[in-house]
PDB file of N, CA and C in Angstrom:
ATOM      1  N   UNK A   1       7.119 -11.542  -2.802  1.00  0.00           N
ATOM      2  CA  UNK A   1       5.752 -11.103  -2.982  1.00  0.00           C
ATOM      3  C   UNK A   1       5.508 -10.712  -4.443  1.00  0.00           C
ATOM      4  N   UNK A   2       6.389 -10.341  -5.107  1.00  0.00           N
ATOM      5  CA  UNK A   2       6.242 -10.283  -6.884  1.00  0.00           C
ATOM      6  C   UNK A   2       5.756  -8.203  -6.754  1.00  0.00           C
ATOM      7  N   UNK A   3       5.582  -7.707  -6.081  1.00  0.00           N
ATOM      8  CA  UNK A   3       5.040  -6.239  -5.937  1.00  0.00           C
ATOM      9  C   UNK A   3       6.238  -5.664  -7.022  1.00  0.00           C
ATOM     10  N   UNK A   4       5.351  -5.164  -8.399  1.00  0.00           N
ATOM     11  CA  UNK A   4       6.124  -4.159  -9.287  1.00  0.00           C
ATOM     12  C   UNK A   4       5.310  -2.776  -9.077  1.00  0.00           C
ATOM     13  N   UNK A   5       5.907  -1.695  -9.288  1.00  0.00           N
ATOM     14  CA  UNK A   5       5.351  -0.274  -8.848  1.00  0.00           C
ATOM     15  C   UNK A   5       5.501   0.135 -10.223  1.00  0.00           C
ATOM     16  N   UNK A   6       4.184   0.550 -10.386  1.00  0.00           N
ATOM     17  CA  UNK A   6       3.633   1.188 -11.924  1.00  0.00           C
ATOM     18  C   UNK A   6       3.391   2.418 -12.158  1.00  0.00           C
ATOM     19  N   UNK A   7       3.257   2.763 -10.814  1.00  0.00           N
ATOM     20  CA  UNK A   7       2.838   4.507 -10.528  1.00  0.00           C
ATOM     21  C   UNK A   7       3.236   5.469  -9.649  1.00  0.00           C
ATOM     22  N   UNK A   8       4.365   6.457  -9.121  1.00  0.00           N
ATOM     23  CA  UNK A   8       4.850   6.707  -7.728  1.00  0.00           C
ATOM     24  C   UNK A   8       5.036   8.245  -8.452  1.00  0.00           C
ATOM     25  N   UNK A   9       4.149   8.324  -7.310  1.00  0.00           N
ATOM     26  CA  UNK A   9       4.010  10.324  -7.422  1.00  0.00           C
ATOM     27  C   UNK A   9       2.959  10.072  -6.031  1.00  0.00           C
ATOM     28  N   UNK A  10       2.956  11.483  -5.644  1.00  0.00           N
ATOM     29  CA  UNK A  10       2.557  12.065  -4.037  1.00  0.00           C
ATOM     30  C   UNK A  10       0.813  11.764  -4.267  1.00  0.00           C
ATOM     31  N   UNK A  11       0.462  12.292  -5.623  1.00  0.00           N
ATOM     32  CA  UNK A  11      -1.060  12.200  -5.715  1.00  0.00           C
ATOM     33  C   UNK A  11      -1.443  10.978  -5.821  1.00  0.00           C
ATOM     34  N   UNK A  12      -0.341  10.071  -6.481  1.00  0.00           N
ATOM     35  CA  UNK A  12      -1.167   8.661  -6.944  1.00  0.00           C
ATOM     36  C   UNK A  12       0.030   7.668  -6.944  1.00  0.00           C
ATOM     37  N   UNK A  13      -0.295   6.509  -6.308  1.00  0.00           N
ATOM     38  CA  UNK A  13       1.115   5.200  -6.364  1.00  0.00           C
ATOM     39  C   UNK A  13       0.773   4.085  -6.787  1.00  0.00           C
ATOM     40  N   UNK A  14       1.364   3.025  -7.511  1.00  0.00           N
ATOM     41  CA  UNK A  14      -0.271   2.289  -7.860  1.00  0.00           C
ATOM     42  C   UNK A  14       1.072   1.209  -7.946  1.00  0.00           C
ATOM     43  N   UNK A  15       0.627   0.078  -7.522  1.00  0.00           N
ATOM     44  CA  UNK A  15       1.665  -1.337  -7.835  1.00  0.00           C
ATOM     45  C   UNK A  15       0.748  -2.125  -8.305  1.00  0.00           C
ATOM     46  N   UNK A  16       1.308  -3.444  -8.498  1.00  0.00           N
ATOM     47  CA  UNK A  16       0.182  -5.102  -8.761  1.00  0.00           C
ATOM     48  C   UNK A  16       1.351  -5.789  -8.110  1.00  0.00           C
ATOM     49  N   UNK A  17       0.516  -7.042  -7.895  1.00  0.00           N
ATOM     50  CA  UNK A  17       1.266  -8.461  -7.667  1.00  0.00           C
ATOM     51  C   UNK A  17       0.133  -9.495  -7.629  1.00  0.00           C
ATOM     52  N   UNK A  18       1.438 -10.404  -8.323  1.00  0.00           N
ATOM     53  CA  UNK A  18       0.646 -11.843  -8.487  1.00  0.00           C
ATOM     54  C   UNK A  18      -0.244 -12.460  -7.444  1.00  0.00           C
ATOM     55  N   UNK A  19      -1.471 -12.955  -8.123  1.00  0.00           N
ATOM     56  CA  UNK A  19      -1.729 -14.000  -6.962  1.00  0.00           C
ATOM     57  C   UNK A  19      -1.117 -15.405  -6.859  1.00  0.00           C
ATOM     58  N   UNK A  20      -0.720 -15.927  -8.084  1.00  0.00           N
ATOM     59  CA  UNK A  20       0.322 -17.322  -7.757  1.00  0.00           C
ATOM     60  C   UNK A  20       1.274 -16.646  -6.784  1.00  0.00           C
ATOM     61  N   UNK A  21       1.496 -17.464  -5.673  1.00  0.00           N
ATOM     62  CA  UNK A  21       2.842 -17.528  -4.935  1.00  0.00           C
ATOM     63  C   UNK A  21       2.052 -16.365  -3.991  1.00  0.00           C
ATOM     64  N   UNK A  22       0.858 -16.033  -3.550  1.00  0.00           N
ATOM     65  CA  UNK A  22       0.781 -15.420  -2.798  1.00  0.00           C
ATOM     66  C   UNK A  22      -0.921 -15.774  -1.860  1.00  0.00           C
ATOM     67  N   UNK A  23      -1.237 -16.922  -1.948  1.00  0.00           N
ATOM     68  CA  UNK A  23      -2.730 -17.329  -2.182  1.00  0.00           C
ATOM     69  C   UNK A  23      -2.541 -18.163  -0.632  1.00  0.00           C
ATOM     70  N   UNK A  24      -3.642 -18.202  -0.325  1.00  0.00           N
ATOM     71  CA  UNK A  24      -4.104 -19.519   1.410  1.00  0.00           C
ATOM     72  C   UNK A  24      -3.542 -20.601   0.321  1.00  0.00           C
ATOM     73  N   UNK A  25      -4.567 -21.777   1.756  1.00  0.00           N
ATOM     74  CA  UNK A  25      -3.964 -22.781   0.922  1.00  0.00           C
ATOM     75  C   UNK A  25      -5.270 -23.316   0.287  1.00  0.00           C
ATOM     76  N   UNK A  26      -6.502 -22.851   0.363  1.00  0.00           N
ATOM     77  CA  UNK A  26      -7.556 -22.870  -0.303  1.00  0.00           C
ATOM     78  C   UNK A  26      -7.379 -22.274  -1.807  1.00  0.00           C
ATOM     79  N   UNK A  27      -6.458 -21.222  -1.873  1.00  0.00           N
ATOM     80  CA  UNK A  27      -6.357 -20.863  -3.211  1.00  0.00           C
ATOM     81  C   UNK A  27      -6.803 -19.442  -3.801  1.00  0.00           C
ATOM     82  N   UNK A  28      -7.156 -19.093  -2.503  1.00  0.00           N
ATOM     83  CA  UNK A  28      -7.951 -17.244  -2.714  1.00  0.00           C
ATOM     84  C   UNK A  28      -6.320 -17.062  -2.567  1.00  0.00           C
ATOM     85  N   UNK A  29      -6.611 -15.248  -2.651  1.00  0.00           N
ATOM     86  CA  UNK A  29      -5.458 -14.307  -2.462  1.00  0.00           C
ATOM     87  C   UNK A  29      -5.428 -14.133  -0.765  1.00  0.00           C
ATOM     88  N   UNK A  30      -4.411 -14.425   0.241  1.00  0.00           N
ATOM     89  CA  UNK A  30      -3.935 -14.142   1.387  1.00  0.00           C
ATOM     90  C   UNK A  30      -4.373 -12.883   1.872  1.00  0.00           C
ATOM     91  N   UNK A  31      -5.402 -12.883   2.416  1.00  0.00           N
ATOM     92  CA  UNK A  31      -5.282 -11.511   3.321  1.00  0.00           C
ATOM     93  C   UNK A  31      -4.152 -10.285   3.824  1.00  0.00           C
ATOM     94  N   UNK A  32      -3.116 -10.806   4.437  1.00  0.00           N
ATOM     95  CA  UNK A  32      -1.795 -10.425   4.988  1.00  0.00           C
ATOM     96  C   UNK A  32      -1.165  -9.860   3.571  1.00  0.00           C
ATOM     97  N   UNK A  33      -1.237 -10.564   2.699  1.00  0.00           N
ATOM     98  CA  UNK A  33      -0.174 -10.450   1.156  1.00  0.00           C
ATOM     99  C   UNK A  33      -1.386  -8.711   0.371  1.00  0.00           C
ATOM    100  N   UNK A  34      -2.625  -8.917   0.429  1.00  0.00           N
ATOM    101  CA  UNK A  34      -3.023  -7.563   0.247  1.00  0.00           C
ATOM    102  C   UNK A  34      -2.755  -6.229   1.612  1.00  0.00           C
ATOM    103  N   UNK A  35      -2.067  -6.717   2.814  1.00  0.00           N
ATOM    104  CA  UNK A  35      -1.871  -5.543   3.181  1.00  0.00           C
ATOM    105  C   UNK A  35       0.014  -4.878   3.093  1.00  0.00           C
ATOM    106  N   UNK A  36       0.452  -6.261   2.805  1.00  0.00           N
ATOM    107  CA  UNK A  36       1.402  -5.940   2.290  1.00  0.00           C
ATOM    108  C   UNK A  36       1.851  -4.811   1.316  1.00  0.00           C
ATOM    109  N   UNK A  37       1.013  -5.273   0.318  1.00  0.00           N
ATOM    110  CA  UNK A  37       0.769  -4.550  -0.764  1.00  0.00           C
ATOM    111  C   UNK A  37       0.506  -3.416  -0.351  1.00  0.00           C
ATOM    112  N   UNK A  38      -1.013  -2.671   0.143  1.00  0.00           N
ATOM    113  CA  UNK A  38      -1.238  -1.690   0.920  1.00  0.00           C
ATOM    114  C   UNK A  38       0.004  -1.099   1.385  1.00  0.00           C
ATOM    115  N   UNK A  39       0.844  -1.891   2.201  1.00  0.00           N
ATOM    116  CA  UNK A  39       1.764  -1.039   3.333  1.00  0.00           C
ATOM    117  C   UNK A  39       3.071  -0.523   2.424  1.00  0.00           C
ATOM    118  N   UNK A  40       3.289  -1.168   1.502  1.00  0.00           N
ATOM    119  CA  UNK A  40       4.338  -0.888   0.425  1.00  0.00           C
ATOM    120  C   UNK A  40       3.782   0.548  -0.195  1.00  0.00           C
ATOM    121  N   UNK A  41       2.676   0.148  -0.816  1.00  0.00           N
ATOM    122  CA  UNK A  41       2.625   1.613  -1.411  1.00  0.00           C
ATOM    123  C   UNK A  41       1.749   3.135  -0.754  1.00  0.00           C
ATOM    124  N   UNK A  42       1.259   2.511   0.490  1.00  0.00           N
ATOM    125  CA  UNK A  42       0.982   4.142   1.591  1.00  0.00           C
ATOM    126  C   UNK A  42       2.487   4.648   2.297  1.00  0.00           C
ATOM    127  N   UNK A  43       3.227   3.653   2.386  1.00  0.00           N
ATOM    128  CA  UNK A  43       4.873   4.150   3.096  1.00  0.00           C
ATOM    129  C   UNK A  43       5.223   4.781   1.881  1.00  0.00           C
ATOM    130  N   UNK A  44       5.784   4.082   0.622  1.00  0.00           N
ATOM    131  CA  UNK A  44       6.554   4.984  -0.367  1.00  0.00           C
ATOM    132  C   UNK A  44       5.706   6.219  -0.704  1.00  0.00           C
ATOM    133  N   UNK A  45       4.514   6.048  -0.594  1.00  0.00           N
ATOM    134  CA  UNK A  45       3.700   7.610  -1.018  1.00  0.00           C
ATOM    135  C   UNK A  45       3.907   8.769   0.251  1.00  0.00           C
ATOM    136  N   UNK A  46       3.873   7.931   1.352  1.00  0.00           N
ATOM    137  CA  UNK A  46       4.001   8.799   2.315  1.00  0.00           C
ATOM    138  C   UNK A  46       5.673   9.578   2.873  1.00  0.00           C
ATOM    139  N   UNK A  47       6.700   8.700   1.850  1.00  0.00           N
ATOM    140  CA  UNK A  47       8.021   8.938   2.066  1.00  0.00           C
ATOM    141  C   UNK A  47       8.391   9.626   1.389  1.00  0.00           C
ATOM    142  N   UNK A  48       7.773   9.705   0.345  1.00  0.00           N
ATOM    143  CA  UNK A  48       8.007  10.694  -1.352  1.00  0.00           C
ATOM    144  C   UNK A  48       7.473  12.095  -0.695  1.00  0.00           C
ATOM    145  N   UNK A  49       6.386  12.034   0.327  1.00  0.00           N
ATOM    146  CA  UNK A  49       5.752  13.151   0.821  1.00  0.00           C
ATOM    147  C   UNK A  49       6.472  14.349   1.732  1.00  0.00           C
ATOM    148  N   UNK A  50       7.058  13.538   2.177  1.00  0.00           N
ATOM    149  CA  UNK A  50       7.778  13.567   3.282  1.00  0.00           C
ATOM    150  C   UNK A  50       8.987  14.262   2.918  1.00  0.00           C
ATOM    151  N   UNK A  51       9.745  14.297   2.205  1.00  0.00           N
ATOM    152  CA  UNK A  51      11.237  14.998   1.440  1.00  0.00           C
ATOM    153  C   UNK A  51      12.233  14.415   2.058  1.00  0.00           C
ATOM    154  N   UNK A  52      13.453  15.445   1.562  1.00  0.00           N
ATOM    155  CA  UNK A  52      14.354  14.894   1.766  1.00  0.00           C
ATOM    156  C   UNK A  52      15.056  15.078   3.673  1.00  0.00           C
ATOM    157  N   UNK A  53      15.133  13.908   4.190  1.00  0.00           N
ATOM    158  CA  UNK A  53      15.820  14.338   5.608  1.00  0.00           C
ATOM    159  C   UNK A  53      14.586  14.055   6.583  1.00  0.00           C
ATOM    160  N   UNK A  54      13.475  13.835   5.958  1.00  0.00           N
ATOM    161  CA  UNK A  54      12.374  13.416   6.712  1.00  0.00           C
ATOM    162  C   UNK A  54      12.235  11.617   6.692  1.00  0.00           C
ATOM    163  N   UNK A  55      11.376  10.972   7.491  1.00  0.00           N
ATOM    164  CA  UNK A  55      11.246   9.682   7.310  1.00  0.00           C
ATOM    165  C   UNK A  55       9.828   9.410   7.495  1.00  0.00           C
ATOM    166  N   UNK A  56       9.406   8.704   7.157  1.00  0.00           N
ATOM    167  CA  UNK A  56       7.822   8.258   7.310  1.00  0.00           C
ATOM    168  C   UNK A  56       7.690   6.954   7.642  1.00  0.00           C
ATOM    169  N   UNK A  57       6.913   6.649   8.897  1.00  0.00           N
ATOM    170  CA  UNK A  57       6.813   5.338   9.665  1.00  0.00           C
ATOM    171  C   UNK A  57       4.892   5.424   9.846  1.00  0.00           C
ATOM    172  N   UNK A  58       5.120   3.493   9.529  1.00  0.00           N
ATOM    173  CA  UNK A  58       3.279   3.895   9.572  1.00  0.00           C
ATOM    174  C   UNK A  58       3.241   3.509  11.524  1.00  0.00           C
ATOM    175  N   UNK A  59       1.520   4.052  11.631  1.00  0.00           N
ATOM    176  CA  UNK A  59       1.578   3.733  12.789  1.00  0.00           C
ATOM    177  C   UNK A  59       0.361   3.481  13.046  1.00  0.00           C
ATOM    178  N   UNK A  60      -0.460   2.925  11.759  1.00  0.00           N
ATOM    179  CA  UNK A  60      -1.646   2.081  11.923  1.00  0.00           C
ATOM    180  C   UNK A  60      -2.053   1.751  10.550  1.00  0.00           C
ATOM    181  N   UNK A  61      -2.354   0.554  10.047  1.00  0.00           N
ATOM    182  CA  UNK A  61      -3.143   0.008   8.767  1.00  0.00           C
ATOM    183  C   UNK A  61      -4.362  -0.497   9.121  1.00  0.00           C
ATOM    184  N   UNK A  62      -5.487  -0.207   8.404  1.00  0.00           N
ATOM    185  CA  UNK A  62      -6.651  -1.476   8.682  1.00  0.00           C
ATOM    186  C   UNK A  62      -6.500  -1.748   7.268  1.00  0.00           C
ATOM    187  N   UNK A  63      -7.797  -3.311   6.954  1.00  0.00           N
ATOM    188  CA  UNK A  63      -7.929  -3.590   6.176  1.00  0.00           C
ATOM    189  C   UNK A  63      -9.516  -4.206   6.040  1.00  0.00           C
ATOM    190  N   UNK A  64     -10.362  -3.725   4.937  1.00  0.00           N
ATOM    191  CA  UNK A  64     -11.602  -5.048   4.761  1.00  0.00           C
ATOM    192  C   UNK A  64     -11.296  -5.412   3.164  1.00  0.00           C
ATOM    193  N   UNK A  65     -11.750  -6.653   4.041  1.00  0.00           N
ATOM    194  CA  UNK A  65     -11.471  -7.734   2.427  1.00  0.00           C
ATOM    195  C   UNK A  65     -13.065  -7.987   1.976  1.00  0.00           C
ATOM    196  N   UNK A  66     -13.075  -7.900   1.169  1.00  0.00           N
ATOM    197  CA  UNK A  66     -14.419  -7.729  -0.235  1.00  0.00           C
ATOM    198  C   UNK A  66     -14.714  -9.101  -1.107  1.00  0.00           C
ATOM    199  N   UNK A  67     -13.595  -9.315  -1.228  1.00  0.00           N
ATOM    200  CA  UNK A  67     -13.479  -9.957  -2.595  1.00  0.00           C
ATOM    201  C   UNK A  67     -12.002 -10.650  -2.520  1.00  0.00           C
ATOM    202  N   UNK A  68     -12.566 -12.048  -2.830  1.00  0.00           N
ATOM    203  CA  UNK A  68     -10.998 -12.822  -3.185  1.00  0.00           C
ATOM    204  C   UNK A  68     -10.650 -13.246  -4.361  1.00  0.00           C
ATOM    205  N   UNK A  69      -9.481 -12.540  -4.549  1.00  0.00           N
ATOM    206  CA  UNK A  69      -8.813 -13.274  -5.812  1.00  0.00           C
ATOM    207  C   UNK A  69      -8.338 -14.245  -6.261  1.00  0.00           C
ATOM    208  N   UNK A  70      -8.211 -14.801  -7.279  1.00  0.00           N
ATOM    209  CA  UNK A  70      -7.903 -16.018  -7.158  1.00  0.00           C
ATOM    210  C   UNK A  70      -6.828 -16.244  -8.705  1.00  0.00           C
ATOM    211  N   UNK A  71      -7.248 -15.550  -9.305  1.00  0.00           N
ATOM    212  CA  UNK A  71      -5.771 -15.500 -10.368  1.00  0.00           C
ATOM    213  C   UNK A  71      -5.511 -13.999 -10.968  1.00  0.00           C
ATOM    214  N   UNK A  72      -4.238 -14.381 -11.435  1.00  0.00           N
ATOM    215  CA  UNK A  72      -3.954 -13.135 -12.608  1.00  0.00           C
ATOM    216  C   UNK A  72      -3.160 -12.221 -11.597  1.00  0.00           C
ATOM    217  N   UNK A  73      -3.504 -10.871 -11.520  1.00  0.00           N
ATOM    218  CA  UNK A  73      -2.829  -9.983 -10.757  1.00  0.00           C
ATOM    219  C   UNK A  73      -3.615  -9.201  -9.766  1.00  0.00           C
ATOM    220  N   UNK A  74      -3.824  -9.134  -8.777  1.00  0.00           N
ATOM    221  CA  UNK A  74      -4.157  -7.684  -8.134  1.00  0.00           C
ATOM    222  C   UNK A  74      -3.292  -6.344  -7.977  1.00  0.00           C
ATOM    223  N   UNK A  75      -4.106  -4.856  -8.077  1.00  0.00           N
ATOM    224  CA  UNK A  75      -3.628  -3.584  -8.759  1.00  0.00           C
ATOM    225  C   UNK A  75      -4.270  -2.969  -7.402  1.00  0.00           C
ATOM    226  N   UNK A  76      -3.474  -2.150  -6.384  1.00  0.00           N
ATOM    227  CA  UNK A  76      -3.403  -1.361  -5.639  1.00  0.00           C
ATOM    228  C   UNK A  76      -3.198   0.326  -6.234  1.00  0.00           C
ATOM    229  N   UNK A  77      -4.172   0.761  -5.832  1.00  0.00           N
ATOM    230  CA  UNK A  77      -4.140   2.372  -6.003  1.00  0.00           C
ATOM    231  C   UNK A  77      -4.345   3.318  -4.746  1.00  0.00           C
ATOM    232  N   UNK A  78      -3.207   3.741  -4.841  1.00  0.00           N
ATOM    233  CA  UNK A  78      -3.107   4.409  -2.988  1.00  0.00           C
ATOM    234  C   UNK A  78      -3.228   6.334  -3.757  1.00  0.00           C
ATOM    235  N   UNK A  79      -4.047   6.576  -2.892  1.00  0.00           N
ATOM    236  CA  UNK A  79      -4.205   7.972  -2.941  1.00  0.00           C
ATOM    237  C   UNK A  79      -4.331   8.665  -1.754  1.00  0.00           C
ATOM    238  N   UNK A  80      -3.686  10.079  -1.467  1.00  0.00           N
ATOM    239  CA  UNK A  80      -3.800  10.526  -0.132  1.00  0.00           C
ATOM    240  C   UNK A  80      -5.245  10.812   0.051  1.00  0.00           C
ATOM    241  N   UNK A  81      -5.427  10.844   1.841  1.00  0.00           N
ATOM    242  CA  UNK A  81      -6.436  11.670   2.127  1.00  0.00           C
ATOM    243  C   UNK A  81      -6.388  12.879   3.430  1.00  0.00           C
ATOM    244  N   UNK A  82      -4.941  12.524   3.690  1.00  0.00           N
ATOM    245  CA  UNK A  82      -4.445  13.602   4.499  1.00  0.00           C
ATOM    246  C   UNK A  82      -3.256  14.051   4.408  1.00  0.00           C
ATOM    247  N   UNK A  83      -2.512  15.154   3.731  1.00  0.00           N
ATOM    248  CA  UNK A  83      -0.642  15.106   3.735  1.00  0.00           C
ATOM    249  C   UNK A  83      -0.434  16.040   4.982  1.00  0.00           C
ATOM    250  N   UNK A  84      -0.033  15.823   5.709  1.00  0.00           N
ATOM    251  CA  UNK A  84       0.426  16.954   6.651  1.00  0.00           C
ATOM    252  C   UNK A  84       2.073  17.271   6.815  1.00  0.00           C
ATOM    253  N   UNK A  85       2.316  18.479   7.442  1.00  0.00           N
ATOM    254  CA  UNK A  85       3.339  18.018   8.159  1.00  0.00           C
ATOM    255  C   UNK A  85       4.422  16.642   8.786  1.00  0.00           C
ATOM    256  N   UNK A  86       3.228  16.243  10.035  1.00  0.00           N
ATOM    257  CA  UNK A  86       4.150  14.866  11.086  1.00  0.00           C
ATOM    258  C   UNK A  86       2.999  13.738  10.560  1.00  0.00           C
ATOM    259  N   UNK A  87       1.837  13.740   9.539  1.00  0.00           N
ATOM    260  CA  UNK A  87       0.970  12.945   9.690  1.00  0.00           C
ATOM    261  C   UNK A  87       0.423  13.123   7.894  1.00  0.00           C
ATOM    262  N   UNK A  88       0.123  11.353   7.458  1.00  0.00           N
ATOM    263  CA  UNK A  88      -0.398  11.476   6.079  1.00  0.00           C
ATOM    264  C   UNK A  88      -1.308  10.121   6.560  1.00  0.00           C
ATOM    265  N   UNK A  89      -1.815  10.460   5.564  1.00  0.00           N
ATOM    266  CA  UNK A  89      -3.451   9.227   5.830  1.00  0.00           C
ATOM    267  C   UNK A  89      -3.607   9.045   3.940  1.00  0.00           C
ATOM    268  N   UNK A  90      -3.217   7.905   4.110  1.00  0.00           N
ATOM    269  CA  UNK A  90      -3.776   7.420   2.186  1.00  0.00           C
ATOM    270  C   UNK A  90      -4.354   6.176   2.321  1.00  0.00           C
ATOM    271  N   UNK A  91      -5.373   5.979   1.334  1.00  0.00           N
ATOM    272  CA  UNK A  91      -6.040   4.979   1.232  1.00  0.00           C
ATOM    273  C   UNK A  91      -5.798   3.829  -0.102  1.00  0.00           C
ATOM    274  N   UNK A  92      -5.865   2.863   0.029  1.00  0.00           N
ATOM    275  CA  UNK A  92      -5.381   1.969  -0.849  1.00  0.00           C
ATOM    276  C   UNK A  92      -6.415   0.858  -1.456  1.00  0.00           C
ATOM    277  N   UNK A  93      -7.087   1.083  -2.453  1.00  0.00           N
ATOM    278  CA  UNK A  93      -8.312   0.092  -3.280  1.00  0.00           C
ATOM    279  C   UNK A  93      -7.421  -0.899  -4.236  1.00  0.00           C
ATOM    280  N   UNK A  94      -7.728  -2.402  -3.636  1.00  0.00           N
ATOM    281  CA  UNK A  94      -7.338  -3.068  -4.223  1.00  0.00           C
ATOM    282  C   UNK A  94      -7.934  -4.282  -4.958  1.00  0.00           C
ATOM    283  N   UNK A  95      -7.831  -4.307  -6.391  1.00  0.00           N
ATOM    284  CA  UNK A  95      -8.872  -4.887  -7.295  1.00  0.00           C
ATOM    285  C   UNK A  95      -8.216  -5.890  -8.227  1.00  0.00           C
ATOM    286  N   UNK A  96      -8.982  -6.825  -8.236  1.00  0.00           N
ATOM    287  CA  UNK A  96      -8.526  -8.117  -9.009  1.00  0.00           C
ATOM    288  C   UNK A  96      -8.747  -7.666 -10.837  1.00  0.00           C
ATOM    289  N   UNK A  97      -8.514  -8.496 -11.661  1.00  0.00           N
ATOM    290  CA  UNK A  97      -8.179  -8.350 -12.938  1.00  0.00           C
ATOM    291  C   UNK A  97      -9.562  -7.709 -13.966  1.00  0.00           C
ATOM    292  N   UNK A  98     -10.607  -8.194 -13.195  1.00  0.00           N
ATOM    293  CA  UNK A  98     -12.097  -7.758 -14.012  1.00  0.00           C
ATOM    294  C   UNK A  98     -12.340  -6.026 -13.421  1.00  0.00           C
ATOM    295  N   UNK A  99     -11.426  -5.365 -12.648  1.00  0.00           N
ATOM    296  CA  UNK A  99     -11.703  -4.337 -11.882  1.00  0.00           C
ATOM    297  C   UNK A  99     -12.749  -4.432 -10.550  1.00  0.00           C
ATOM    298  N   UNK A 100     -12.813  -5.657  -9.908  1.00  0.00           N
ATOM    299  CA  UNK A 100     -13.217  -5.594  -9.029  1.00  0.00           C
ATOM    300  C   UNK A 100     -12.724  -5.395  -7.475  1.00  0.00           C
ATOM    301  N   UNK A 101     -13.611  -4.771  -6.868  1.00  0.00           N
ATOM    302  CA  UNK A 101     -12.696  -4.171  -5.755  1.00  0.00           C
ATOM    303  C   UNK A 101     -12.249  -5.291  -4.576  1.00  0.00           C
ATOM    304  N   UNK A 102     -11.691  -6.000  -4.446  1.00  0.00           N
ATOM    305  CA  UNK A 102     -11.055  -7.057  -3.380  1.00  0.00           C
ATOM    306  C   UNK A 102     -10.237  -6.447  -1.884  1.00  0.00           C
ATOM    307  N   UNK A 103     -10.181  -5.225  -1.892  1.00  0.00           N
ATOM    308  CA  UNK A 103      -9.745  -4.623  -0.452  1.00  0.00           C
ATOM    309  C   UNK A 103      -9.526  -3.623  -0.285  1.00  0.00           C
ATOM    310  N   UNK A 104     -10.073  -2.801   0.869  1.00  0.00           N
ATOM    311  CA  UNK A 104      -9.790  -1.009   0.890  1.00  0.00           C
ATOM    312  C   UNK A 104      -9.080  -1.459   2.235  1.00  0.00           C
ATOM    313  N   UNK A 105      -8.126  -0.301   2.073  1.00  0.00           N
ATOM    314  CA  UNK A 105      -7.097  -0.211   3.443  1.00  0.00           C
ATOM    315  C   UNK A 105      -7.102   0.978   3.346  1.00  0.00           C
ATOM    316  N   UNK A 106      -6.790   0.958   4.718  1.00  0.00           N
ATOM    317  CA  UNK A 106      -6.244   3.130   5.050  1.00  0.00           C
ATOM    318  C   UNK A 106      -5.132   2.729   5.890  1.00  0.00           C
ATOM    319  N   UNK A 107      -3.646   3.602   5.830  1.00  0.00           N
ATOM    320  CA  UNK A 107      -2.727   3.252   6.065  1.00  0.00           C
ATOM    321  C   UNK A 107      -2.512   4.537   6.605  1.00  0.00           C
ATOM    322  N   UNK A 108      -1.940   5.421   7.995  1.00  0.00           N
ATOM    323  CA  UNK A 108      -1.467   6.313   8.450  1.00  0.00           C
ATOM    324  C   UNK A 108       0.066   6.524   9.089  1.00  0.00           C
ATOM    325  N   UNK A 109       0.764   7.195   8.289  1.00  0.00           N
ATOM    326  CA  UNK A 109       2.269   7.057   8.914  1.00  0.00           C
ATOM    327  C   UNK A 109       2.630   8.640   9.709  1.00  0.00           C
ATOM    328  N   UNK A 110       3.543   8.556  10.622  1.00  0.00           N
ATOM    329  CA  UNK A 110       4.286   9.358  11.209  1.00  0.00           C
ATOM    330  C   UNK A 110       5.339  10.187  10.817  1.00  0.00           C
ATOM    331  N   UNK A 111       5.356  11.521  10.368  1.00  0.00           N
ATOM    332  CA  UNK A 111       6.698  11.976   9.591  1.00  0.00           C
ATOM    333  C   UNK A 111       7.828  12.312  10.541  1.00  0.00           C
ATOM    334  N   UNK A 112       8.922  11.982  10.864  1.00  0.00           N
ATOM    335  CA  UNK A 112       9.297  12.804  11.348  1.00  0.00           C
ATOM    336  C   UNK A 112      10.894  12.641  11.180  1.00  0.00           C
ATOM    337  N   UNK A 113      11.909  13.749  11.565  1.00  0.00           N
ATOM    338  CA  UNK A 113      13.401  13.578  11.058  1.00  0.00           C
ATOM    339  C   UNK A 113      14.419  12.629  11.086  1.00  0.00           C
ATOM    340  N   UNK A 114      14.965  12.183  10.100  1.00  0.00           N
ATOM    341  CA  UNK A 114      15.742  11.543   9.664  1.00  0.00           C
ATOM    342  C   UNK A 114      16.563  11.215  11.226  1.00  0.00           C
ATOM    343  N   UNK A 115      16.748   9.600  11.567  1.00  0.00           N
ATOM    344  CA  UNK A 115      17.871  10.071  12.848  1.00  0.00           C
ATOM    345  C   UNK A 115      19.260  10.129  12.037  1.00  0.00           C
ATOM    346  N   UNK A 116      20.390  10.598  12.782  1.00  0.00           N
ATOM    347  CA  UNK A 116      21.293  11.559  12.846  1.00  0.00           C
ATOM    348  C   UNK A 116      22.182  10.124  12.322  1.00  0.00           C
ATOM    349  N   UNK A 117      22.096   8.892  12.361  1.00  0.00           N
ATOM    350  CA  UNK A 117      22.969   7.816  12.247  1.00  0.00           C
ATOM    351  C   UNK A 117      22.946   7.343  11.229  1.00  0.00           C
ATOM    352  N   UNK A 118      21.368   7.494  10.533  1.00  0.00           N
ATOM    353  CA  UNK A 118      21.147   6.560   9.425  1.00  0.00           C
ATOM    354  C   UNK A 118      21.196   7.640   7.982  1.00  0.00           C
ATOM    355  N   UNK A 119      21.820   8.481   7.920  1.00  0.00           N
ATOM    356  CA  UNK A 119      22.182   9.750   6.883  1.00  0.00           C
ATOM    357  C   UNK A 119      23.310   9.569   6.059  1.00  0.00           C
TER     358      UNK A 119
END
């Protein structure tokens, strides 16, 4: 998927990835490949949240698509809108190279303890 991470802190996570090698076969940017993106950086924000001995599992993404890309890079910016305890809710705006917005996702994961095997 080409996903480099440019930004990883609890308030703000921000990646890009190419649209070559990630496009239909019409040539826009893949639907699925922007929630990818999305799901990469609401899990690591929500895992960073989470500490140490905790785990964070999502347990719902949506997505609307806006805008298709079609070259250069798209830039995901995930910011929380809920940190809790067992529950975080961040949202993820994702915009093609002119700063236009091509997809909002909200991504919600589950916190909860590390199992006892995988430590």
């Amino acid at each position: 998927m080409g996903i480099e991470f440019t930004e990883y802190s609890v308030e703000r996570t921000v990646g890009r990835m190419p649209v070559v090698g990630n496009r239909q076969t019409v040539g826009f940017m893949h639907g699925g490949a922007y929630v990818v993106l999305g799901e990469s950086l609401g899990s690591m924000a929500a895992n960073l949240h989470a500490g140490p001995g905790r785990l964070a599992v999502g347990v719902d993404i949506n997505a609307t698509h806006t805008r298709s890309a079609t070259r250069g890079y798209v830039t995901g910016v995930c910011t929380p809108v809920h940190l809790g305890r067992t529950l975080t809710v961040h949202e993820i705006v994702v915009t093609d190279e002119d700063g236009k917005r091509c997809c909002t996702m909200r991504i919600t994961n589950l916190i909860k303890d590390m199992p006892a095997h995988a430590s």
